[in-house]
N, C-alpha and C. Protein backbone atom coordinates (compact mmCIF):
# COMPACT_ATOMS: atom_id res chain seq x y z
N UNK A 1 13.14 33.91 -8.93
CA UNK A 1 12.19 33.81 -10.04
C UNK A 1 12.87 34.32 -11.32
N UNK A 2 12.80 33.60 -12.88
CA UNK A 2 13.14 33.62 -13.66
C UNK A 2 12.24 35.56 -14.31
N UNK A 3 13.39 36.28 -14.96
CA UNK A 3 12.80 37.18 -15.89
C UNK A 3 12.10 37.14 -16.52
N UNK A 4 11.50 35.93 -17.09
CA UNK A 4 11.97 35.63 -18.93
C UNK A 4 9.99 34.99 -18.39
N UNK A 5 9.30 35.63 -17.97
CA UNK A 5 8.04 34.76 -17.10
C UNK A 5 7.03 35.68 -17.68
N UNK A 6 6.75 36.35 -18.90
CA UNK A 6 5.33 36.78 -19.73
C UNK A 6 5.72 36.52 -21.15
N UNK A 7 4.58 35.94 -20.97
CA UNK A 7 4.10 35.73 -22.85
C UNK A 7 3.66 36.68 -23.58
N UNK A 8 4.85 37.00 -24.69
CA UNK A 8 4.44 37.97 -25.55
C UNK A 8 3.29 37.64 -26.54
N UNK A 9 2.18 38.69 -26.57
CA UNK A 9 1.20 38.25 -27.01
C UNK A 9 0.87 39.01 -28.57
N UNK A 10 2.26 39.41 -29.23
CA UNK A 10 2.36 39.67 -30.44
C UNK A 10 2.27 38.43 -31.75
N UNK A 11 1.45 38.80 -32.58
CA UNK A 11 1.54 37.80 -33.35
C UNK A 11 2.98 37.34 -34.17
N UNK A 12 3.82 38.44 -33.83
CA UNK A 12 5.03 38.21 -34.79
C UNK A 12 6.09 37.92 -33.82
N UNK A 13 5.78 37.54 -32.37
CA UNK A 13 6.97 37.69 -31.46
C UNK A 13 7.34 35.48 -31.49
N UNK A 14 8.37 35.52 -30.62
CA UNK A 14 8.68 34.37 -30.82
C UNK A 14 7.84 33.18 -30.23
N UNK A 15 7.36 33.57 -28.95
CA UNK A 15 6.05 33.00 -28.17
C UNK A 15 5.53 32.38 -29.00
N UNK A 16 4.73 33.43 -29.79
CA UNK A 16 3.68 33.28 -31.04
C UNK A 16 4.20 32.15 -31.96
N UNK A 17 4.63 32.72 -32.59
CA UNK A 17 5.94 31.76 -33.35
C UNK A 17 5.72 30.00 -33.48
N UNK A 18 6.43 30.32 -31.96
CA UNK A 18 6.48 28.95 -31.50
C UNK A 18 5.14 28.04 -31.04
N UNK A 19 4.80 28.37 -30.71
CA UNK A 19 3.30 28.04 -30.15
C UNK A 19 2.34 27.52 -31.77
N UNK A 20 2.61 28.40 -32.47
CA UNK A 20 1.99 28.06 -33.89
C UNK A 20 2.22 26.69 -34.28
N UNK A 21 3.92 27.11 -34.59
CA UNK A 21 4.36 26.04 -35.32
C UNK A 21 4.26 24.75 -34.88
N UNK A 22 4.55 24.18 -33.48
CA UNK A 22 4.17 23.23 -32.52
C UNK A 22 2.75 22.70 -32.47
N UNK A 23 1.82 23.51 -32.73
CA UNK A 23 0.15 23.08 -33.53
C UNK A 23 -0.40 22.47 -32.17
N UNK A 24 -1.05 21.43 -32.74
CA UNK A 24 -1.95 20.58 -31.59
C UNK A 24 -1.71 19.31 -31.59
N UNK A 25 -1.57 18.49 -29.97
CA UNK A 25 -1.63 16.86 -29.77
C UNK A 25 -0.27 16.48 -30.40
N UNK A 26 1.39 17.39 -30.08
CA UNK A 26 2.33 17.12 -29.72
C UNK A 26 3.01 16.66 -28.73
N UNK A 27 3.73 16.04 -28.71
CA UNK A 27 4.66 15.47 -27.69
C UNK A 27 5.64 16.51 -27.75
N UNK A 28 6.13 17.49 -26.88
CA UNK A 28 7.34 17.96 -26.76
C UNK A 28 7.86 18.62 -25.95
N UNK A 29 9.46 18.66 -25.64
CA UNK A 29 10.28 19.03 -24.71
C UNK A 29 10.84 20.17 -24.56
N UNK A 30 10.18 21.27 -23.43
CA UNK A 30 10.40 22.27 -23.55
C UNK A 30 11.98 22.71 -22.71
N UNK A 31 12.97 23.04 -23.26
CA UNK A 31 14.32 22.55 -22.66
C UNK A 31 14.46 24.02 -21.91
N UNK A 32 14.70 24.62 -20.68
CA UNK A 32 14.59 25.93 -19.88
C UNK A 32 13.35 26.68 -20.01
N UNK A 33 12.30 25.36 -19.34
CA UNK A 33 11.38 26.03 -19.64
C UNK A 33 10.47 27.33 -18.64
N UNK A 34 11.29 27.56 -17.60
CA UNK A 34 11.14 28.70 -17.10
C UNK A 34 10.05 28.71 -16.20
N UNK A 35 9.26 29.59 -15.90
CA UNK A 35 7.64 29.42 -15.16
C UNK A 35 6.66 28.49 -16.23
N UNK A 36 7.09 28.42 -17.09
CA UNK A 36 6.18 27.32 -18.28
C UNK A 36 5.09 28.28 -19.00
N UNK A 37 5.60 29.48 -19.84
CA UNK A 37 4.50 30.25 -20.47
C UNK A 37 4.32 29.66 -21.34
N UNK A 38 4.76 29.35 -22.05
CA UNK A 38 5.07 28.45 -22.97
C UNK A 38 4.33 27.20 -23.08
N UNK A 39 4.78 26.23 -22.31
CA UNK A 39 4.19 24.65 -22.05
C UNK A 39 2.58 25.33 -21.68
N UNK A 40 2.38 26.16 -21.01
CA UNK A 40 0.89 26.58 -20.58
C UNK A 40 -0.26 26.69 -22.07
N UNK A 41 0.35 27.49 -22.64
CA UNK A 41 -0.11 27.32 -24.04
C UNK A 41 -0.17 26.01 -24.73
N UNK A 42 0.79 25.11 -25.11
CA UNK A 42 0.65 24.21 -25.66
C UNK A 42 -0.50 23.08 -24.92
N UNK A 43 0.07 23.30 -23.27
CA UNK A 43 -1.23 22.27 -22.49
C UNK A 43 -2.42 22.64 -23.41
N UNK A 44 -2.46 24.06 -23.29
CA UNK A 44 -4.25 24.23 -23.83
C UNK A 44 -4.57 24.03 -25.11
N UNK A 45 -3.65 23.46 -25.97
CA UNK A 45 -3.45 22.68 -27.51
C UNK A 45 -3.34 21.54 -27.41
N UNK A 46 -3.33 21.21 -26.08
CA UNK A 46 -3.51 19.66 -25.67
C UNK A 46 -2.57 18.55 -26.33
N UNK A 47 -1.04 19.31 -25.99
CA UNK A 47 0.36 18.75 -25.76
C UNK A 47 0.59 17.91 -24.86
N UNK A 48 1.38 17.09 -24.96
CA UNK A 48 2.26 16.77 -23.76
C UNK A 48 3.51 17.23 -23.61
N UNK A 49 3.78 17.84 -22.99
CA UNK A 49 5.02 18.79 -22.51
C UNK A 49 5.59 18.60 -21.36
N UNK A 50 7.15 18.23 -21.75
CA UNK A 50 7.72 17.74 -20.15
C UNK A 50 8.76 18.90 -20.40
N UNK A 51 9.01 19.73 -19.30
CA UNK A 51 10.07 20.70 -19.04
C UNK A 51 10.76 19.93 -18.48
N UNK A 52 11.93 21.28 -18.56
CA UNK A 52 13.64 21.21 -18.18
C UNK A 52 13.84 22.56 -17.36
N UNK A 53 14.14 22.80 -16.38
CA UNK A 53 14.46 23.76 -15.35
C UNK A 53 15.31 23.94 -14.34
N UNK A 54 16.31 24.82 -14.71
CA UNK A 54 17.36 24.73 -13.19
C UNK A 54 16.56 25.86 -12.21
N UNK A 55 16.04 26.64 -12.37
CA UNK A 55 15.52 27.45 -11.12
C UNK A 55 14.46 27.06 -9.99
N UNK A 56 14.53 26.51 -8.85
CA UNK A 56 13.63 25.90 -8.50
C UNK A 56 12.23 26.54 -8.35
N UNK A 57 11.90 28.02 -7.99
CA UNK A 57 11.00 28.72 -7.63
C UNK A 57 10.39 28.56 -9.46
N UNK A 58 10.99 28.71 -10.44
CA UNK A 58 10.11 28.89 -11.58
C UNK A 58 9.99 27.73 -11.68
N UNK A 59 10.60 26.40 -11.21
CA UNK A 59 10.40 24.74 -11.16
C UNK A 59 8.81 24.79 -10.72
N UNK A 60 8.80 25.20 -9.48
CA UNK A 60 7.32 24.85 -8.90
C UNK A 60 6.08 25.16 -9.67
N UNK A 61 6.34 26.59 -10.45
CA UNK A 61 4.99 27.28 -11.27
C UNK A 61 5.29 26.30 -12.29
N UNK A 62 6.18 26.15 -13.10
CA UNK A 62 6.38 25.30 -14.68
C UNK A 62 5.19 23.72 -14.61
N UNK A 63 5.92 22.78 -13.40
CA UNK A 63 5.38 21.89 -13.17
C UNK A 63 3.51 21.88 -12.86
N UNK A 64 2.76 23.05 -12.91
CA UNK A 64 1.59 23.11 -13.06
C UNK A 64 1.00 22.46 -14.87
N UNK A 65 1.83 23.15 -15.47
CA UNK A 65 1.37 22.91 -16.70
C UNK A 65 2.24 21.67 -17.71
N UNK A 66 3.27 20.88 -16.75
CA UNK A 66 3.77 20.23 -17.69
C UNK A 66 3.33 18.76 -17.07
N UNK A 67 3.89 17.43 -18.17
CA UNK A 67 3.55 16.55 -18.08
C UNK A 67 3.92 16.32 -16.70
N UNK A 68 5.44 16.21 -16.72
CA UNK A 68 6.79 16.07 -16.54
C UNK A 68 7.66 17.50 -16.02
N UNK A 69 7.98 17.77 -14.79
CA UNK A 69 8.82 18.62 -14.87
C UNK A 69 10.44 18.14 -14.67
N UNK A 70 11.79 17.96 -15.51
CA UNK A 70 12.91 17.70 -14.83
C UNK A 70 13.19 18.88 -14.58
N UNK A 71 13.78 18.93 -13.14
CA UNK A 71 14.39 20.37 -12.58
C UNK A 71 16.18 19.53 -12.52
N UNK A 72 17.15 20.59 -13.36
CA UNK A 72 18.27 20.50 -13.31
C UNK A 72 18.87 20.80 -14.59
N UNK A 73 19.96 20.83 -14.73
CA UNK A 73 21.10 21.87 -15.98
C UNK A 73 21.17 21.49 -17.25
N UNK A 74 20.11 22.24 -18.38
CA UNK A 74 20.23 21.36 -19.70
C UNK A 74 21.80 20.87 -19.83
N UNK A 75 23.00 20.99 -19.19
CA UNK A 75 24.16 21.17 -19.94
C UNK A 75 24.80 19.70 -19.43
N UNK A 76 24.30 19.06 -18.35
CA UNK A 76 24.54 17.81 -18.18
C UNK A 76 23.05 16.85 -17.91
N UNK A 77 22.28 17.46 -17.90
CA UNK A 77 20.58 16.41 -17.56
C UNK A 77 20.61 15.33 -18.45
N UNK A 78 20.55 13.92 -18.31
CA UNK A 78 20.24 13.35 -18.75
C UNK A 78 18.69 12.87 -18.96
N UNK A 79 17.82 12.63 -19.91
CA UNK A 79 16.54 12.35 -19.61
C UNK A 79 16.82 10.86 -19.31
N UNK A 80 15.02 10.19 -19.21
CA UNK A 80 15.17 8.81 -19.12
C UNK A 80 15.47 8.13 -20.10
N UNK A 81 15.32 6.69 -20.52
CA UNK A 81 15.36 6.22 -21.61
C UNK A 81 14.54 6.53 -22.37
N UNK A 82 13.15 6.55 -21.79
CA UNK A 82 12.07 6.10 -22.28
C UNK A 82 11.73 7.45 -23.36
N UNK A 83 12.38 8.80 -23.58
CA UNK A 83 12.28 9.40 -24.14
C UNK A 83 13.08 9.33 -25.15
N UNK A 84 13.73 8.48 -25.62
CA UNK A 84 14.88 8.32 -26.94
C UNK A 84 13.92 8.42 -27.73
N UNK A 85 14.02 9.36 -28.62
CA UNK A 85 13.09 9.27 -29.77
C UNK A 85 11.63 9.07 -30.07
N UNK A 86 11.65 10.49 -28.80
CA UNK A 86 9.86 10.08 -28.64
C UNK A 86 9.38 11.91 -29.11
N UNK A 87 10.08 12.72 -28.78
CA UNK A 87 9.40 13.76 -29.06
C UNK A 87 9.17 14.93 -30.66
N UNK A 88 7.98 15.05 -30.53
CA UNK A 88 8.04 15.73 -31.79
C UNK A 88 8.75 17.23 -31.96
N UNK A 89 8.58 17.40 -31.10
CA UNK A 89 9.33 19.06 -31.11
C UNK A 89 10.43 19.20 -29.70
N UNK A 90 11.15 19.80 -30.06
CA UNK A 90 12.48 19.99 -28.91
C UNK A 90 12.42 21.78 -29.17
N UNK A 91 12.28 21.93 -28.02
CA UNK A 91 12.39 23.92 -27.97
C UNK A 91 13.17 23.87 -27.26
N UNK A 92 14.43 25.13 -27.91
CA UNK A 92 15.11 25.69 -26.93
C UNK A 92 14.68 27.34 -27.42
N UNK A 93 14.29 28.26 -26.50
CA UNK A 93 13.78 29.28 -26.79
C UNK A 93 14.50 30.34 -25.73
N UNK A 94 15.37 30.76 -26.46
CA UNK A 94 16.27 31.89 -25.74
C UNK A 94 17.35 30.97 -24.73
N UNK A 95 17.59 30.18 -24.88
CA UNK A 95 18.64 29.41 -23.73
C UNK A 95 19.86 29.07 -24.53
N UNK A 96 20.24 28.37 -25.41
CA UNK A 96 21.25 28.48 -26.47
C UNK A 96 22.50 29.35 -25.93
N UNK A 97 21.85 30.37 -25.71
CA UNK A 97 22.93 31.52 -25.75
C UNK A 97 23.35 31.53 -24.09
N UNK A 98 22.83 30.95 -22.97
CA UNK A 98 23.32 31.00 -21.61
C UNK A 98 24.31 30.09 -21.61
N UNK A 99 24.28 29.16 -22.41
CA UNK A 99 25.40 27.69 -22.22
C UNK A 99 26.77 28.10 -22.35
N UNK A 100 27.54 27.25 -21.80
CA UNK A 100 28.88 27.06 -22.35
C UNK A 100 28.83 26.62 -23.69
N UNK A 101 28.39 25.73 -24.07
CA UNK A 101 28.93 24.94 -25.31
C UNK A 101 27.75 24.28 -25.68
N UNK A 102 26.85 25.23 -26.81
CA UNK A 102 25.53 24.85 -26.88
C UNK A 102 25.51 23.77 -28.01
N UNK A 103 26.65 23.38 -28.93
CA UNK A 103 26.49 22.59 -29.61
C UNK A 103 26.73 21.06 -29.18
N UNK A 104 27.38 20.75 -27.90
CA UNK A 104 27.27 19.87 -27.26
C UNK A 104 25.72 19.53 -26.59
N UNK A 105 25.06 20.34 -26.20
CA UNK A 105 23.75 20.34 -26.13
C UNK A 105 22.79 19.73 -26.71
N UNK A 106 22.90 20.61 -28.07
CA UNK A 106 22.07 19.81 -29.05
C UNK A 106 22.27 18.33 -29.78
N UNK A 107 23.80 18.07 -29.93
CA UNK A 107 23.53 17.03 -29.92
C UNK A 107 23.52 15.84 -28.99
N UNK A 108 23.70 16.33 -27.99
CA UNK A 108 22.73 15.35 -26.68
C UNK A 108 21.44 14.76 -26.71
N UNK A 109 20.94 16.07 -26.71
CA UNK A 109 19.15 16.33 -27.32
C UNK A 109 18.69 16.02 -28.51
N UNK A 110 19.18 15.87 -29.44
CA UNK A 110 18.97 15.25 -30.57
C UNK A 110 18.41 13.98 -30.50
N UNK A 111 18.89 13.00 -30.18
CA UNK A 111 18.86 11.97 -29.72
C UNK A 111 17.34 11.67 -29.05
N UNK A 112 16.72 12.54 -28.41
CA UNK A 112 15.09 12.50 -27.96
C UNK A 112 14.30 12.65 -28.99
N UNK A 113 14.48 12.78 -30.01
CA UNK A 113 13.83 14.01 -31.61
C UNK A 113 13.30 12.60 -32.50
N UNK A 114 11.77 12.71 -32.78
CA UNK A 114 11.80 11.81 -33.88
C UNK A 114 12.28 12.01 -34.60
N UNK A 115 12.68 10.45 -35.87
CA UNK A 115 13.53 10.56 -36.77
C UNK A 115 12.65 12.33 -37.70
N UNK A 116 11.10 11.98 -37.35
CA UNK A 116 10.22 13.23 -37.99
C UNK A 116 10.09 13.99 -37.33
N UNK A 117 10.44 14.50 -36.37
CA UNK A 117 10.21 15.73 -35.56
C UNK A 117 11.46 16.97 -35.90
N UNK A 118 11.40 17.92 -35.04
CA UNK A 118 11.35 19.43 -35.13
C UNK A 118 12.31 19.74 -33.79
N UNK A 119 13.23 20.31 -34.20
CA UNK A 119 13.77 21.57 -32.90
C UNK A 119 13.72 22.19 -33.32
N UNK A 120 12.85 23.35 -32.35
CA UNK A 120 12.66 24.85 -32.69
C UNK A 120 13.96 25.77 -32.27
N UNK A 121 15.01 26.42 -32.11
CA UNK A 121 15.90 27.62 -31.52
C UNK A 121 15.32 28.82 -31.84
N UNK A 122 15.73 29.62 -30.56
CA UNK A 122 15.52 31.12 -31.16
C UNK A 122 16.89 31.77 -30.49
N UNK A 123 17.56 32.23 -30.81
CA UNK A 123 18.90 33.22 -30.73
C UNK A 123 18.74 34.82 -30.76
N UNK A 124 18.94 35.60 -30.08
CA UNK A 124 19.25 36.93 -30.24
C UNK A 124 20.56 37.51 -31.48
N UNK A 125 20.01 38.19 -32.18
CA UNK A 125 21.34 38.69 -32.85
C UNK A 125 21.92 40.06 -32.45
N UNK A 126 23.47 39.53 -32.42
CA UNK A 126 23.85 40.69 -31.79
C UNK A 126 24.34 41.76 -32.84
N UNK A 127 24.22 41.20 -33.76
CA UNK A 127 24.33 42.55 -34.79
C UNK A 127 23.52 43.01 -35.39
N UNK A 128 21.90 43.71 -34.29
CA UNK A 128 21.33 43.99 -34.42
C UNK A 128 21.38 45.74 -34.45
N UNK A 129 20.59 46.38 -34.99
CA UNK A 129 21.05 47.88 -35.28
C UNK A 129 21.21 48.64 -34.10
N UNK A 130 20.39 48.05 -33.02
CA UNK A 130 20.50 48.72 -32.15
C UNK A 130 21.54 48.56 -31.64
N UNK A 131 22.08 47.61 -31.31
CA UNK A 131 23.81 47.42 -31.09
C UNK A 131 24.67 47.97 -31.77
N UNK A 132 24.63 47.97 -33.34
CA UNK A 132 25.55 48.55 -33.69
C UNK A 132 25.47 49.88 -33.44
N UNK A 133 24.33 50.86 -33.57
CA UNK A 133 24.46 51.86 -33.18
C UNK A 133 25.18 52.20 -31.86
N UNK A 134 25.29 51.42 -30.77
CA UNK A 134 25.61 51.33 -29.42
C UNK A 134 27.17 51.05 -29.61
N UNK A 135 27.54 50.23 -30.40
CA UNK A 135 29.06 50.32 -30.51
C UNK A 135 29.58 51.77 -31.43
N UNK A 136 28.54 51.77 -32.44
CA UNK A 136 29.44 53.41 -32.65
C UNK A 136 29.63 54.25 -32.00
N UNK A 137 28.69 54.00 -30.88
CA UNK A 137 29.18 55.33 -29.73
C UNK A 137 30.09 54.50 -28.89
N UNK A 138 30.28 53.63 -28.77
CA UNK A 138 31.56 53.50 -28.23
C UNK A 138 31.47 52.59 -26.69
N UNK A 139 29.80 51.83 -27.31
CA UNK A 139 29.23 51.26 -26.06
C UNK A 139 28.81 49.77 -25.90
N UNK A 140 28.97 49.01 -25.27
CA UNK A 140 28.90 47.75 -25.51
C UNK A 140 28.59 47.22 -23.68
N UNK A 141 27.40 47.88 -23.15
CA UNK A 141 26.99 47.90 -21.86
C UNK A 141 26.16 46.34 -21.58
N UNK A 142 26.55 45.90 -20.88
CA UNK A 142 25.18 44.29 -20.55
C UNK A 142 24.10 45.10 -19.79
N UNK A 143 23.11 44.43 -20.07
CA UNK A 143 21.88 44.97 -19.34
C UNK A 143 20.94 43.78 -18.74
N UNK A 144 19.56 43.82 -18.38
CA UNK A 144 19.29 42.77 -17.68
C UNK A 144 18.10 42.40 -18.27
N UNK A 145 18.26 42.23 -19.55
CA UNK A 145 17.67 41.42 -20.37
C UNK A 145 17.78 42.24 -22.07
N UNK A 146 17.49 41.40 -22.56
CA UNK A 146 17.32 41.37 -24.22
C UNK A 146 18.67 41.10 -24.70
N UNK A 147 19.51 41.42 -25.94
CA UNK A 147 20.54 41.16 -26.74
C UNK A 147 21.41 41.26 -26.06
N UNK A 148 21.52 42.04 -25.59
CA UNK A 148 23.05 42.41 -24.54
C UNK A 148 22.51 41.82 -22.58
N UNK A 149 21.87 40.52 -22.87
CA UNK A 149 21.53 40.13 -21.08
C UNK A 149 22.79 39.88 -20.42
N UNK A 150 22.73 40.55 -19.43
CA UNK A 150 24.18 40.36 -18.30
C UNK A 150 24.02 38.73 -18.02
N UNK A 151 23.39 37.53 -18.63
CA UNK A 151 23.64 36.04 -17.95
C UNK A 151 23.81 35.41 -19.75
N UNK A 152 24.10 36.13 -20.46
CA UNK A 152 24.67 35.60 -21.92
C UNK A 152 25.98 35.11 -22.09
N UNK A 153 26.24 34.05 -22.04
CA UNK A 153 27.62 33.50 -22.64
C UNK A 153 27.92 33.68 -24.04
N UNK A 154 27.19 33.48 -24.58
CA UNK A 154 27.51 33.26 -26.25
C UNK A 154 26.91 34.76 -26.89
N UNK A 155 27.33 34.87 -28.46
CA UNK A 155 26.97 35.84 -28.95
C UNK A 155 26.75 35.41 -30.31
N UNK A 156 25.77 35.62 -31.39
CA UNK A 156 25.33 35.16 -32.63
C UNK A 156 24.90 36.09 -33.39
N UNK A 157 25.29 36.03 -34.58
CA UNK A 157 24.67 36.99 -36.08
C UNK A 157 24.24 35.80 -36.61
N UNK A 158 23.49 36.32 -38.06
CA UNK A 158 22.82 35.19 -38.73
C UNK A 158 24.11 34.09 -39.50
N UNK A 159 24.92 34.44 -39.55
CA UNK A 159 26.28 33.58 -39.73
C UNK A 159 26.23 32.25 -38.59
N UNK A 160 26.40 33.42 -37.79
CA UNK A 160 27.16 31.84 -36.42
C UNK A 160 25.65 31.49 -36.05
N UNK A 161 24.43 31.70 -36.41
CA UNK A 161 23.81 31.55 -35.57
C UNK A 161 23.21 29.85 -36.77
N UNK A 162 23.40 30.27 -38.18
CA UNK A 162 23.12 28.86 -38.61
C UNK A 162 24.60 28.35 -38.94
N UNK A 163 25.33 28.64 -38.86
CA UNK A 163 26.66 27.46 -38.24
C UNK A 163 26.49 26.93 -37.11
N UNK A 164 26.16 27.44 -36.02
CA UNK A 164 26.11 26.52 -34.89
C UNK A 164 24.86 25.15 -35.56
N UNK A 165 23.71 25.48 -36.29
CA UNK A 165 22.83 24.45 -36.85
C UNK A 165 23.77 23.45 -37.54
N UNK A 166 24.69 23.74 -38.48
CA UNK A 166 25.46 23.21 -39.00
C UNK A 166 26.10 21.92 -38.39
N UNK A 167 26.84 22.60 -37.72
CA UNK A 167 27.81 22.42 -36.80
C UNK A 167 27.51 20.74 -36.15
N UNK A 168 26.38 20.85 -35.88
CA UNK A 168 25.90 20.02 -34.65
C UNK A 168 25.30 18.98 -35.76
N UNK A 169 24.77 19.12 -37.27
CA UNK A 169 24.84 18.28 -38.29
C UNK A 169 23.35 17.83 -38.13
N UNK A 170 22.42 19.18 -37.91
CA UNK A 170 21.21 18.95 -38.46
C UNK A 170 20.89 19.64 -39.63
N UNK A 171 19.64 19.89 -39.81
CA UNK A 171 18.87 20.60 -41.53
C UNK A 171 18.39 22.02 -41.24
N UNK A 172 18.68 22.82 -41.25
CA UNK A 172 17.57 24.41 -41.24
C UNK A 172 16.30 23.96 -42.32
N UNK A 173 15.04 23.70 -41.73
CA UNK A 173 13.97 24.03 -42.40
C UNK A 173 13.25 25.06 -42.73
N UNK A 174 13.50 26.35 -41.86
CA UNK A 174 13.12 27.45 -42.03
C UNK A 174 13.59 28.32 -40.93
N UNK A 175 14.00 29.02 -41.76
CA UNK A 175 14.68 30.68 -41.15
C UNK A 175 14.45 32.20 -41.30
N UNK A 176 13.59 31.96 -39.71
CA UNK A 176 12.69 33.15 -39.70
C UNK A 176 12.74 34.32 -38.64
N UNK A 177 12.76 35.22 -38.40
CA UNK A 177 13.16 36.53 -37.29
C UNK A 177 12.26 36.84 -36.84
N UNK A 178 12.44 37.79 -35.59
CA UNK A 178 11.34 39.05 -35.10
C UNK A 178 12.29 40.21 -35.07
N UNK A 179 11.38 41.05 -35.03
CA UNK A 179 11.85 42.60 -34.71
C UNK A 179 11.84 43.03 -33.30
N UNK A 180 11.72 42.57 -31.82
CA UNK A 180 11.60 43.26 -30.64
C UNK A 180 10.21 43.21 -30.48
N UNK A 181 9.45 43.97 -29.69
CA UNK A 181 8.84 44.61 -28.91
C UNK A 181 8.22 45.34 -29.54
N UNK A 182 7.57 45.96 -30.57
CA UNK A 182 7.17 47.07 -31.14
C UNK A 182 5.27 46.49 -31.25
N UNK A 183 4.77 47.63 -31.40
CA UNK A 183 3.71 47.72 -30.94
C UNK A 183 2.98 48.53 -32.51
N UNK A 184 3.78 48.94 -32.96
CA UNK A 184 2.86 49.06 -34.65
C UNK A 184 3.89 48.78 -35.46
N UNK A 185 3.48 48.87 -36.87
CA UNK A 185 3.90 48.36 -38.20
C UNK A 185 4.88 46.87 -37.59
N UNK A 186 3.95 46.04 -37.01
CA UNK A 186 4.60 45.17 -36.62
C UNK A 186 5.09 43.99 -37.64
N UNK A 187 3.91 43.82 -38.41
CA UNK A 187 3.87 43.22 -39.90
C UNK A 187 4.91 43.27 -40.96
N UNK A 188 5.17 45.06 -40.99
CA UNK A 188 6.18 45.62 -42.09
C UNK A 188 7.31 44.96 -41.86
N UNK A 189 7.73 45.78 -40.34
CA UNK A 189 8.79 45.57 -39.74
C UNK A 189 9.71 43.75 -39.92
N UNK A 190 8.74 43.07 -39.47
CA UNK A 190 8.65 41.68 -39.43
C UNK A 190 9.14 41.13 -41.17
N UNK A 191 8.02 42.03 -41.81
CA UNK A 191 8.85 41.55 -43.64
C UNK A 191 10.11 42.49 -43.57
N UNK A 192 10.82 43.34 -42.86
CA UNK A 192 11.71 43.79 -43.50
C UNK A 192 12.66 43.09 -42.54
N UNK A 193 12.46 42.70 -41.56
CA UNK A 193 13.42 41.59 -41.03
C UNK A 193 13.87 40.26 -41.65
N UNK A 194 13.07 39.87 -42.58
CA UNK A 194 13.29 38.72 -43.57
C UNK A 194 13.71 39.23 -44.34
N UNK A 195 13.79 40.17 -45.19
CA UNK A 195 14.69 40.40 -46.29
C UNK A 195 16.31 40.89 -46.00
N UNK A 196 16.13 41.54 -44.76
CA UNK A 196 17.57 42.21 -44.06
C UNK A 196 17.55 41.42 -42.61
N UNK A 197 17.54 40.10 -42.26
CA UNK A 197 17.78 40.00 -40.76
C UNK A 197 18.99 40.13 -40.43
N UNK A 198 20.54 40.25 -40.95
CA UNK A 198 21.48 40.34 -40.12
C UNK A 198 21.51 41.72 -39.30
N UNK A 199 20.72 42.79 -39.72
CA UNK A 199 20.67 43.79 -39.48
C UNK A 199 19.12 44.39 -38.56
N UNK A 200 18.09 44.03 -38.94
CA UNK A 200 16.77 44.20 -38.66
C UNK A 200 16.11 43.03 -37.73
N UNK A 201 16.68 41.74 -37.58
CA UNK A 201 16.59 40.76 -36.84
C UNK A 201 17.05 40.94 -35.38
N UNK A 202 15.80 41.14 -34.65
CA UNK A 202 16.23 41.26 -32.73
C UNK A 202 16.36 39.59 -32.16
N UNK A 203 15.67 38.57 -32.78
CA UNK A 203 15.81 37.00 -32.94
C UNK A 203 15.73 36.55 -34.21
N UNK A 204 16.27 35.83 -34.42
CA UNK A 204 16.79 34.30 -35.27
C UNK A 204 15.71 33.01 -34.88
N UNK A 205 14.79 32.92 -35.28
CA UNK A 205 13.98 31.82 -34.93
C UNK A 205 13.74 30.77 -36.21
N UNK A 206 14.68 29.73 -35.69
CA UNK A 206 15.43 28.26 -36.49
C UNK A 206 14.83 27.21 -36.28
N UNK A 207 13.98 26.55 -37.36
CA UNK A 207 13.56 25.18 -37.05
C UNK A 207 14.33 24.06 -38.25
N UNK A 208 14.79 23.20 -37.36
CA UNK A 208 15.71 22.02 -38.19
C UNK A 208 15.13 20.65 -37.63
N UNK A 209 15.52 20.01 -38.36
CA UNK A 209 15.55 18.57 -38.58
C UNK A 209 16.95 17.87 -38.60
N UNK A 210 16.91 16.54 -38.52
CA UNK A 210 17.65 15.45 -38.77
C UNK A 210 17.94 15.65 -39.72
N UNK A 211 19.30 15.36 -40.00
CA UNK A 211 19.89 15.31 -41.82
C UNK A 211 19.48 14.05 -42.20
């Protein structure tokens, strides 16, 4: 069973976020979509949501709430045809960073995206304070989940994290953060992550378009 299986029910967390922005009576592809906390929400916004899942045990729960479940490796899955350019929103939400080579990814996936639709990313930054504080002492430990997850390939600041957008030769429409986990001045915190995210940013949450 996947970690990554409760919905944060902060208004400023990425869940939230995402779930917002995605609205109601979308078509879209939730790419690692895990036990489906996610797609569960949107069902009840009355989406159509087809996941993507390599774990089979979180395969079985996901497929409750999706159209569509494909179980197998965003990093070679091909969808069908019939999805070329059908969905309005493409989420990748915390997965980016497990890949080998996430910009090969996206533009795979691209390719499913109306010419008007939306991919959402969200990225961890690793030059987040709490890290750096952790390297001044002289520490740079993996753990089993958040910024430093022991199943992270990749690593991103707000630099690489909209170069990789670049890169792959879509649009940043808006570039927006969270702060973690925190449980008051969640609001503040949240505006002072937009004015300072390379530093105050625990995610990078990126929505682009087609150039």
């Amino acid at each position: 069973m996947t970690k990554y299986d409760t919905l944060n029910l902060n208004p400023f967390s990425v869940h939230q976020k995402i779930v917002q922005c995605v609205g109601k009576q979308k078509k879209v592809l939730d790419v690692g979509c895990a036990v489906g906390i996610l797609a569960k929400e949107m069902k009840n916004n009355d989406c159509e949501v087809i996941g993507i899942e390599l774990d089979e045990e979180s395969a079985d729960i996901a497929q409750n709430y999706c159209t569509e479940l494909v179980r197998g490796d965003v990093e070679s899955i091909e969808l069908k045809p019939q999805y070329n350019n059908y969905f309005d929103f493409i989420i990748f939400a915390d997965i980016l960073e497990h890949l080998r080579d996430p910009i090969i990814v996206l533009e795979r996936f691209a390719k499913y995206l109306k010419d008007d639709g939306h991919i959402i990313v969200s990225l961890p930054n690793v030059a987040n304070w709490r890290v750096r504080l952790k390297l001044l002492s002289g520490n740079f430990d993996y753990e089993t989940h958040g910024i430093l997850d022991e199943s992270h390939l990749r690593f991103f600041t707000e630099k690489t994290a909209k170069n990789l957008i670049f890169d792959v030769g879509l649009e940043i429409v808006d570039f927006d953060v969270t702060v973690g986990d925190v449980n008051f001045f969640a609001k503040f915190l949240h505006l002072l992550g937009s004015w300072w995210p390379s530093l105050i940013a625990y995610q990078f949450l990126i929505i682009v378009k087609k150039s």
